[in-house]
Protein backbone atom coordinates (compact mmCIF):
# COMPACT_ATOMS: atom_id res chain seq x y z
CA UNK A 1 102.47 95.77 100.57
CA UNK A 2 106.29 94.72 101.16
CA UNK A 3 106.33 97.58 103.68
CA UNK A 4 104.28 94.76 105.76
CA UNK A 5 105.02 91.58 103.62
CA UNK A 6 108.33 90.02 102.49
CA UNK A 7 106.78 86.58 101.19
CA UNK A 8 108.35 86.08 97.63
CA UNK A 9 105.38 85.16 95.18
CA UNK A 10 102.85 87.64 96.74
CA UNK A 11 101.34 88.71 93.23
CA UNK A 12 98.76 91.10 92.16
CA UNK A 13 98.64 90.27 88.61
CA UNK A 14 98.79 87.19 86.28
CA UNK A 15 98.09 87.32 82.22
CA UNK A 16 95.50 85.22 80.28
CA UNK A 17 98.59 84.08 78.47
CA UNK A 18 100.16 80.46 78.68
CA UNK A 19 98.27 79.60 81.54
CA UNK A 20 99.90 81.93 84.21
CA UNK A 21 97.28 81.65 87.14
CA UNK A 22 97.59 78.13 87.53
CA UNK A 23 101.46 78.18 87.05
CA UNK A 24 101.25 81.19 89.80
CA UNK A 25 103.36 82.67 87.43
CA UNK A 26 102.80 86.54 88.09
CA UNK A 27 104.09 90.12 88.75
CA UNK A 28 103.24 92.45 91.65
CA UNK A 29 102.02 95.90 89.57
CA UNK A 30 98.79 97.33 91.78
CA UNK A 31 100.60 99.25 94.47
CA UNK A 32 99.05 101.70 97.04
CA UNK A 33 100.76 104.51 97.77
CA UNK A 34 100.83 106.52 101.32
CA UNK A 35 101.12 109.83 102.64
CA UNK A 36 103.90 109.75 105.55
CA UNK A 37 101.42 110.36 107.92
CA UNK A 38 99.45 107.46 106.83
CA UNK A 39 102.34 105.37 106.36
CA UNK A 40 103.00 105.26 109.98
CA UNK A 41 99.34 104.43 110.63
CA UNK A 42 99.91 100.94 108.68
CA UNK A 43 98.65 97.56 110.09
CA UNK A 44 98.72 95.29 107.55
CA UNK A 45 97.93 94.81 103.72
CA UNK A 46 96.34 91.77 101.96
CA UNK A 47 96.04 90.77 98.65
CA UNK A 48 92.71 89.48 97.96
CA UNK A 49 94.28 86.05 95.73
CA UNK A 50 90.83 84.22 96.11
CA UNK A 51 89.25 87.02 94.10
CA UNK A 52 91.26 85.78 90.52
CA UNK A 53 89.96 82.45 90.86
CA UNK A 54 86.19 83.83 90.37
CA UNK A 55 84.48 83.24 87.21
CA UNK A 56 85.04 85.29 84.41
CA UNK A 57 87.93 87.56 86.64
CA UNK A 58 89.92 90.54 86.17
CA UNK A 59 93.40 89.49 85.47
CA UNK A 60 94.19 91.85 88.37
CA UNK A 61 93.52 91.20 91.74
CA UNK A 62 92.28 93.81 94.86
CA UNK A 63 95.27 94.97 97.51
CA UNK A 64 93.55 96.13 100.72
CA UNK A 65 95.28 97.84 103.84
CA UNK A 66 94.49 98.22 107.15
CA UNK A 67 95.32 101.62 108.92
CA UNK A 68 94.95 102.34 112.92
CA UNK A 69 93.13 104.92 114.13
């Protein structure tokens, strides 16, 4: 993710405690990790934000990547 994405605040995580989703008070600790080979394949990666503000979510949220071919 900040191989593709310097934003500050780009989260994958934020607790049930003290009301850290709406604060946007999180830490980034889902990472994917890449081969070299597949590191130099890398288009872009996402995280999927939207996905926490479902009901009843994971406190986690999904990181997706987009490799060329």
């Amino acid at each position: 993710l900040r191989a593709v994405n310097d934003q500050p605040e780009t989260y994958t995580f934020w607790d049930y405690q003290a009301g850290a989703w709406p604060k946007n008070n999180g830490i980034r600790i889902d990472h994917l990790m890449l081969s070299p080979e597949a590191a130099v394949l890398l288009q872009s990666a996402n995280v999927e934000k939207h996905v926490r503000g479902w009901e009843k979510p994971s406190d986690h949220v999904p990181v997706a990547i987009s490799l060329s071919v």
